[in-house]
N, C-alpha and C. Protein backbone atom coordinates (compact mmCIF):
# COMPACT_ATOMS: atom_id res chain seq x y z
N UNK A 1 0.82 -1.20 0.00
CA UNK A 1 0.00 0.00 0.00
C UNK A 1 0.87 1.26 0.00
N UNK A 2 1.91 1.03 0.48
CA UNK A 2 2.70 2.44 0.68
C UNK A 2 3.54 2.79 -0.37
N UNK A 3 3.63 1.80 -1.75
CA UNK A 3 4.13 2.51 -2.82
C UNK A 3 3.34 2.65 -3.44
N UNK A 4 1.67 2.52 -3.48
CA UNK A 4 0.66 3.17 -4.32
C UNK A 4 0.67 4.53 -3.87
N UNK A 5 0.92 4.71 -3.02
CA UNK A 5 0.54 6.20 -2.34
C UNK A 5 1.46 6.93 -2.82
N UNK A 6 2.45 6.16 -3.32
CA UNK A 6 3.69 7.31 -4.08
C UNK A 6 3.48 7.49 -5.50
N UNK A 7 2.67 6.65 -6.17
CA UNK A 7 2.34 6.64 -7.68
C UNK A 7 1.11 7.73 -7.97
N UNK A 8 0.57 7.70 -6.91
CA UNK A 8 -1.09 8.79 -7.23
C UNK A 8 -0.20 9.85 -7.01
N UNK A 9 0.52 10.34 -5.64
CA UNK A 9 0.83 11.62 -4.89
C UNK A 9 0.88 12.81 -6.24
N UNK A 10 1.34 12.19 -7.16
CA UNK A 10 1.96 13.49 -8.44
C UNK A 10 0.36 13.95 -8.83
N UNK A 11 -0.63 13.07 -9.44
CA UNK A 11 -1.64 13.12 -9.97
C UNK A 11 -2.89 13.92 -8.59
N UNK A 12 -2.69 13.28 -7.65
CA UNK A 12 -3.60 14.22 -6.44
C UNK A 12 -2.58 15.64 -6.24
N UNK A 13 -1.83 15.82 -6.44
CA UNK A 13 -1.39 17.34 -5.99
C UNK A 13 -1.69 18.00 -7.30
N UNK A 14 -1.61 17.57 -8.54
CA UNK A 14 -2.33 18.53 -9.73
C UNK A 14 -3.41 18.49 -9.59
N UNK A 15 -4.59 17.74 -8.71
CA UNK A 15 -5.97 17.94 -8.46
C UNK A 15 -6.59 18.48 -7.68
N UNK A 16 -5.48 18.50 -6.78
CA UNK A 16 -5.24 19.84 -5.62
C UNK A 16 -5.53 21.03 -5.77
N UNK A 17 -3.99 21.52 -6.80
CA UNK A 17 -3.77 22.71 -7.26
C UNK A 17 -5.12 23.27 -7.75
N UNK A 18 -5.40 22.34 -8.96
CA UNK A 18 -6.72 22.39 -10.14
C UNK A 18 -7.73 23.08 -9.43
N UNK A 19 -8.14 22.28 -7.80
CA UNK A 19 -9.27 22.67 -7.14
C UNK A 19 -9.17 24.03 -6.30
N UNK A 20 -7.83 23.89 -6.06
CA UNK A 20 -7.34 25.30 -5.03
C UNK A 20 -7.76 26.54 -6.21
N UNK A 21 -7.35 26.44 -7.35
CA UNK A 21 -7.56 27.73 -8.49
C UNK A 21 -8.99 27.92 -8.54
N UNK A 22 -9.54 26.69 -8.69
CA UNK A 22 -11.27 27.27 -8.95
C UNK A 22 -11.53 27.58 -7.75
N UNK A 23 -11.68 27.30 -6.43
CA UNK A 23 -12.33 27.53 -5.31
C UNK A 23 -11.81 28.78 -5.02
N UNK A 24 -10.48 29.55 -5.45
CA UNK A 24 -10.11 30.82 -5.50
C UNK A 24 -10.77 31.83 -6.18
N UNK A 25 -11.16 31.23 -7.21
CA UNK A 25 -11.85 31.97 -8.33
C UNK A 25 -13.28 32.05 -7.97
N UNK A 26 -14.04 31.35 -7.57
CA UNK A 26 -15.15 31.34 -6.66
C UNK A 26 -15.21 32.27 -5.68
N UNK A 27 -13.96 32.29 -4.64
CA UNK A 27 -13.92 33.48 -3.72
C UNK A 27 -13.63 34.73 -4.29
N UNK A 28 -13.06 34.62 -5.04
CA UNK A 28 -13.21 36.49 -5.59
C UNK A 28 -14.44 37.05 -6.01
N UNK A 29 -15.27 35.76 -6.43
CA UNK A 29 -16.50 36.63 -6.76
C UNK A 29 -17.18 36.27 -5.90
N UNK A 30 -17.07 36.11 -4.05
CA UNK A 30 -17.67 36.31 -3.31
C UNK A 30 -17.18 37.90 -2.25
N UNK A 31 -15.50 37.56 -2.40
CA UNK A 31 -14.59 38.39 -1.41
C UNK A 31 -13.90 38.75 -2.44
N UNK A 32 -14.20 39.79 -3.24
CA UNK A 32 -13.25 40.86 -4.34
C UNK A 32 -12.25 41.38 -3.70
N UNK A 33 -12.11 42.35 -2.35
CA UNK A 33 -11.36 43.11 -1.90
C UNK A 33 -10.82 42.50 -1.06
N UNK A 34 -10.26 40.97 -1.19
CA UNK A 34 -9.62 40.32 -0.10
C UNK A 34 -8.32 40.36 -0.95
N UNK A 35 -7.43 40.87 -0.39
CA UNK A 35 -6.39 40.43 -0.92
C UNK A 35 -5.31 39.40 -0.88
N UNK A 36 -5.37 38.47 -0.25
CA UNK A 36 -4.71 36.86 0.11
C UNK A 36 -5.28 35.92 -1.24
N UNK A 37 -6.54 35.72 -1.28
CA UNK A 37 -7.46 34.93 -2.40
C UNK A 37 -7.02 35.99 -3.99
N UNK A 38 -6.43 37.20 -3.57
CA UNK A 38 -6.19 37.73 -5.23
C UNK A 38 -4.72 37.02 -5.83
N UNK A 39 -3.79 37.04 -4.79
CA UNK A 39 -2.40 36.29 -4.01
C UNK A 39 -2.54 35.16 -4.65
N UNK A 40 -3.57 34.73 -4.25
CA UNK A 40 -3.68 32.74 -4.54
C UNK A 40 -3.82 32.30 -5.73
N UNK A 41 -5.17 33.80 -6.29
CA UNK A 41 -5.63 33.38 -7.54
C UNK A 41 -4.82 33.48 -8.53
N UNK A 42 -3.75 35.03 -8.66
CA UNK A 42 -2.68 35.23 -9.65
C UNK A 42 -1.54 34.33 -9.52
N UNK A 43 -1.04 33.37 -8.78
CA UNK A 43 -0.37 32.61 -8.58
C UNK A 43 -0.50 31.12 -9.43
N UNK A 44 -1.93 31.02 -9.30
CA UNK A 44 -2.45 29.59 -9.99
C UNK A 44 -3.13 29.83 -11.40
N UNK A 45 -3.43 30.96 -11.12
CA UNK A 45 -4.71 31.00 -12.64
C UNK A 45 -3.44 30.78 -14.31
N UNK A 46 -2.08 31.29 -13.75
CA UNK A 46 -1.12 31.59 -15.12
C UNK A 46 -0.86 29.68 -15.58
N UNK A 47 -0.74 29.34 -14.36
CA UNK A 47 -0.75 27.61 -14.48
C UNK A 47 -1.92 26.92 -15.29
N UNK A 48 -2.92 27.21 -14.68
CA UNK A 48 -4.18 26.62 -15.23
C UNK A 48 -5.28 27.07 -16.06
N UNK A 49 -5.10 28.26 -16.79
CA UNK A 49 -5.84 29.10 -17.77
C UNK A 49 -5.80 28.03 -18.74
N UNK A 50 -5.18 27.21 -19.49
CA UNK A 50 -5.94 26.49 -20.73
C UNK A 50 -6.76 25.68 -20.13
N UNK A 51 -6.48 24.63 -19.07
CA UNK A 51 -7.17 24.12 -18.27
C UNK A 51 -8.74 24.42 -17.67
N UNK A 52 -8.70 25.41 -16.80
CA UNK A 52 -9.75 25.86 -16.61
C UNK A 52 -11.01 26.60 -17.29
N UNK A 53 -10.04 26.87 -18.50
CA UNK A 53 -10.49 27.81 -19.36
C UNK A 53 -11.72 26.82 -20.39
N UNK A 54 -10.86 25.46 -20.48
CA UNK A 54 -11.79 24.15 -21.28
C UNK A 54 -13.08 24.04 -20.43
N UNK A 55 -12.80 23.85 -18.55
CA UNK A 55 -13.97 23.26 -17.56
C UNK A 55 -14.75 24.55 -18.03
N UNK A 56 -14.77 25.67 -17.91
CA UNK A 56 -15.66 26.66 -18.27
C UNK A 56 -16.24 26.74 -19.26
N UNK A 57 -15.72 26.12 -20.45
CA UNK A 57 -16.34 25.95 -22.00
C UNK A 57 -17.27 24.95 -21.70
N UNK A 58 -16.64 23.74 -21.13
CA UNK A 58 -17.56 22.50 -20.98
C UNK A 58 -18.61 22.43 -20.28
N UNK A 59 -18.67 23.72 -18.92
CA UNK A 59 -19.72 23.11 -18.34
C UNK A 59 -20.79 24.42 -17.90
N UNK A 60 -20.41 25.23 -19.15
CA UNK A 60 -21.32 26.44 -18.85
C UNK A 60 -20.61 27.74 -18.10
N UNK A 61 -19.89 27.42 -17.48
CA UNK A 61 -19.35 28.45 -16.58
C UNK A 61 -20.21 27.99 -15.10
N UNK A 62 -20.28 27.15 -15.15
CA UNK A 62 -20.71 26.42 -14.09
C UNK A 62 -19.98 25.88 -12.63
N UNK A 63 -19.70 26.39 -11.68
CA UNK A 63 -19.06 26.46 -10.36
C UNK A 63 -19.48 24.73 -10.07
N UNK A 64 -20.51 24.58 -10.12
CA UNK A 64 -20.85 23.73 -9.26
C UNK A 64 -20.84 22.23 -10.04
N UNK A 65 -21.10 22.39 -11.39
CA UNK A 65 -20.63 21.26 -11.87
C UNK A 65 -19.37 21.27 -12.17
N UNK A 66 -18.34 21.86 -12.20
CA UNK A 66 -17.12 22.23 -11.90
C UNK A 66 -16.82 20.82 -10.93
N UNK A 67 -17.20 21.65 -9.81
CA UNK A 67 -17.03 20.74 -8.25
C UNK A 67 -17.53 19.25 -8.44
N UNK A 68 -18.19 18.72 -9.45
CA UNK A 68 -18.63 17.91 -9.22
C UNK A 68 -18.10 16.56 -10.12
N UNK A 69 -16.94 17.68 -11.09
CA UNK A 69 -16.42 16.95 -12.43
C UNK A 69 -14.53 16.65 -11.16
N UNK A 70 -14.71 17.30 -10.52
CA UNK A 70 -13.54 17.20 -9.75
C UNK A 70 -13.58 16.31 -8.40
N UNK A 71 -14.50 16.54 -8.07
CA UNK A 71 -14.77 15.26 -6.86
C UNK A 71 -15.12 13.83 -7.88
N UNK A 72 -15.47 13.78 -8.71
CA UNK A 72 -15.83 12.25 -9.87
C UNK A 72 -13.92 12.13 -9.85
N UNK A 73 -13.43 12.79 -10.43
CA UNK A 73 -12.09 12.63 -10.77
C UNK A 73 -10.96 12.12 -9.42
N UNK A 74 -11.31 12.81 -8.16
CA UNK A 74 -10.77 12.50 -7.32
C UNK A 74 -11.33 11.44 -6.78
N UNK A 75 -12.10 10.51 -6.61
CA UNK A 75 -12.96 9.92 -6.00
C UNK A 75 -12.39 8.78 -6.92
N UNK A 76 -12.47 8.76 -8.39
CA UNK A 76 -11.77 7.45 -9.36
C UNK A 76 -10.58 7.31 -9.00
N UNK A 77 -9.19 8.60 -8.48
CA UNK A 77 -8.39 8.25 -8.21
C UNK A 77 -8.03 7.44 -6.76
N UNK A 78 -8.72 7.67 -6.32
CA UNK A 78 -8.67 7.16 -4.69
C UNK A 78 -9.31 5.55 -4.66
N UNK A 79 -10.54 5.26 -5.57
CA UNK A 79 -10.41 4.07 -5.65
C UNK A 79 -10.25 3.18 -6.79
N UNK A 80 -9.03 3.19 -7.47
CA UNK A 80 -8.17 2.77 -7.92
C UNK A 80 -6.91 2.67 -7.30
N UNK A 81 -6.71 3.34 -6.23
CA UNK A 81 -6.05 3.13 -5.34
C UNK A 81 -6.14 2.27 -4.07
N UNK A 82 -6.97 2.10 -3.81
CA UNK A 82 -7.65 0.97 -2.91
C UNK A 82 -7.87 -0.61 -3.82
N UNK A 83 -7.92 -0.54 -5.04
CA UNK A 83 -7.90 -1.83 -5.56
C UNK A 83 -6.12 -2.58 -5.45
N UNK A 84 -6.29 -3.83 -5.20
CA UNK A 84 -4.73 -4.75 -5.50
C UNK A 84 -4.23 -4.40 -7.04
N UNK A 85 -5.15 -4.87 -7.98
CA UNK A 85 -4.48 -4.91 -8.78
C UNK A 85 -4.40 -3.71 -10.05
N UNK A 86 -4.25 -2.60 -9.40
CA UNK A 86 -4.19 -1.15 -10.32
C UNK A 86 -3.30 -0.68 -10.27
N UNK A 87 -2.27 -1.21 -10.19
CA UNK A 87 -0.79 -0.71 -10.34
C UNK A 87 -0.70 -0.08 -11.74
N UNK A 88 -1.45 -0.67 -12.60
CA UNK A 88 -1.28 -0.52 -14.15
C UNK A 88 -1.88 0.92 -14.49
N UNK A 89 -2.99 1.03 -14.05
CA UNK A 89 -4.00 1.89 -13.57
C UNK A 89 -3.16 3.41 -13.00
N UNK A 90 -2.55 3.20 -11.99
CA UNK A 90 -2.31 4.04 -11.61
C UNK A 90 -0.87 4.48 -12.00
N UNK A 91 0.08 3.90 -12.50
CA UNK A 91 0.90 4.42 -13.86
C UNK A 91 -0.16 5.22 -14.97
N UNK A 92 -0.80 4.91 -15.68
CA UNK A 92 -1.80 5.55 -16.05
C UNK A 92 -2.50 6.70 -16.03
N UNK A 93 -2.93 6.77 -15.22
CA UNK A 93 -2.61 8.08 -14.31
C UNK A 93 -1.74 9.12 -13.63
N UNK A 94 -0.67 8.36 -13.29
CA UNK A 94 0.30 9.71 -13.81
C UNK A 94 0.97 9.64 -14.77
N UNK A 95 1.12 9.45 -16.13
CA UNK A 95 1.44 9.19 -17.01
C UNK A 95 0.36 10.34 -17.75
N UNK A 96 -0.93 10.35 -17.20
CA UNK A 96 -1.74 11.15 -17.86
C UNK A 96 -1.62 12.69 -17.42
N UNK A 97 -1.41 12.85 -16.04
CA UNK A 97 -0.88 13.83 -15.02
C UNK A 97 0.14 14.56 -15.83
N UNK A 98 0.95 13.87 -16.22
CA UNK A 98 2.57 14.80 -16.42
C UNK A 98 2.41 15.19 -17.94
N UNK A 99 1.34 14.36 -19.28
CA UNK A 99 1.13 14.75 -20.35
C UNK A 99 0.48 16.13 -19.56
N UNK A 100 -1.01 15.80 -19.22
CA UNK A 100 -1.20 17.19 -19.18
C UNK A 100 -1.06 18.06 -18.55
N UNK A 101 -0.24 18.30 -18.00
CA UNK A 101 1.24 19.12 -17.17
C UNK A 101 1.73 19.76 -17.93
N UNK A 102 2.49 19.10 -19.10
CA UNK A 102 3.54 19.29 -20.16
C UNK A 102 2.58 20.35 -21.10
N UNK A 103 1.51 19.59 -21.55
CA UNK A 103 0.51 20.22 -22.52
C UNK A 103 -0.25 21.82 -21.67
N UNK A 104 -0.05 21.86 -20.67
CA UNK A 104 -0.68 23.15 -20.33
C UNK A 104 0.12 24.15 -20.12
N UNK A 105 1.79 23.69 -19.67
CA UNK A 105 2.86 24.26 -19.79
C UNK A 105 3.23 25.03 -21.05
N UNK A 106 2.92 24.41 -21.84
CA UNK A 106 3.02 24.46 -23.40
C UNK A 106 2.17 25.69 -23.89
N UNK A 107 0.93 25.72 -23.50
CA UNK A 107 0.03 26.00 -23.62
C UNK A 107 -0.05 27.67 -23.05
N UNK A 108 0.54 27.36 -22.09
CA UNK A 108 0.90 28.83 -21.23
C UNK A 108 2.22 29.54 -21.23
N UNK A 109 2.82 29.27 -21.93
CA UNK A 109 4.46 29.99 -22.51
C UNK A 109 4.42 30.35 -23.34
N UNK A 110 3.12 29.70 -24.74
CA UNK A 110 2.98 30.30 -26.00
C UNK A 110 4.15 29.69 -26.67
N UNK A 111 4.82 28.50 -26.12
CA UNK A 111 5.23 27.82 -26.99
C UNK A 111 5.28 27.03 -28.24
C-alpha cells in the first residue's frame, strides 16, 4: 500500500492545485477586496488558464458542476487506489498527469 501512495501523490497534488484555483476563483467573486485569495488566484490561474479555461467551455461556466467533475475525478483516483491490482492503472494516471502538465505548460508559454 505504501508505494501506491507514491504513484497517485503526483496526480492528487495537480488535483489539488486544479481545485485550489477554482475555489479561489469562486472566492473572488464572493470576497473581491480580499487580498490573500487575489495572491492565490494570480499565482495559480497563469498555471491553469488552458485548463480551466476548457472546464468553463464544458460546463457552462458552471461552479458547481465544476465541483462535481472534480470530486468524480478524485474519487476514481482514490479508488483505484484501494484496488490490489491497479498498479497498471495508476501508472496511467500519472502518465496522464505529467502529459497534461507538459501540454498546459506548453500552452501557457505560448510555446
Amino acid at each position: 500500500m505504501r508505494h501506491r501512495i507514491f504513484l497517485i501523490l503526483f496526480p492528487a497534488s495537480l488535483l489539488l492545485l486544479l481545485t485550489l484555483e477554482r475555489v479561489a476563483t469562486y472566492l473572488l467573486g464572493v470576497f473581491p477586496s480580499s487580498a490573500n485569495v487575489w495572491i492565490v488566484w494570480l499565482e495559480l490561474r497563469p498555471v491553469w488558464r488552458p485548463v480551466s479555461g476548457q472546464m468553463d467551455y464544458l460546463t457552462g461556466d458552471s461552479m458547481a458542476m465544476q465541483g462535481v467533475i472534480l470530486m468524480v475525478i478524485a474519487a476514481s483516483l482514490f479508488f483505484v487506489l484501494t484496488r490490489k491490482k491497479a498498479i497498471a492503472l495508476l501508472f496511467l494516471a500519472n502518465h496522464f498527469a505529467l502529459t497534461g502538465t507538459a501540454v498546459a505548460t506548453v500552452l501557457t508559454t505560448n510555446a
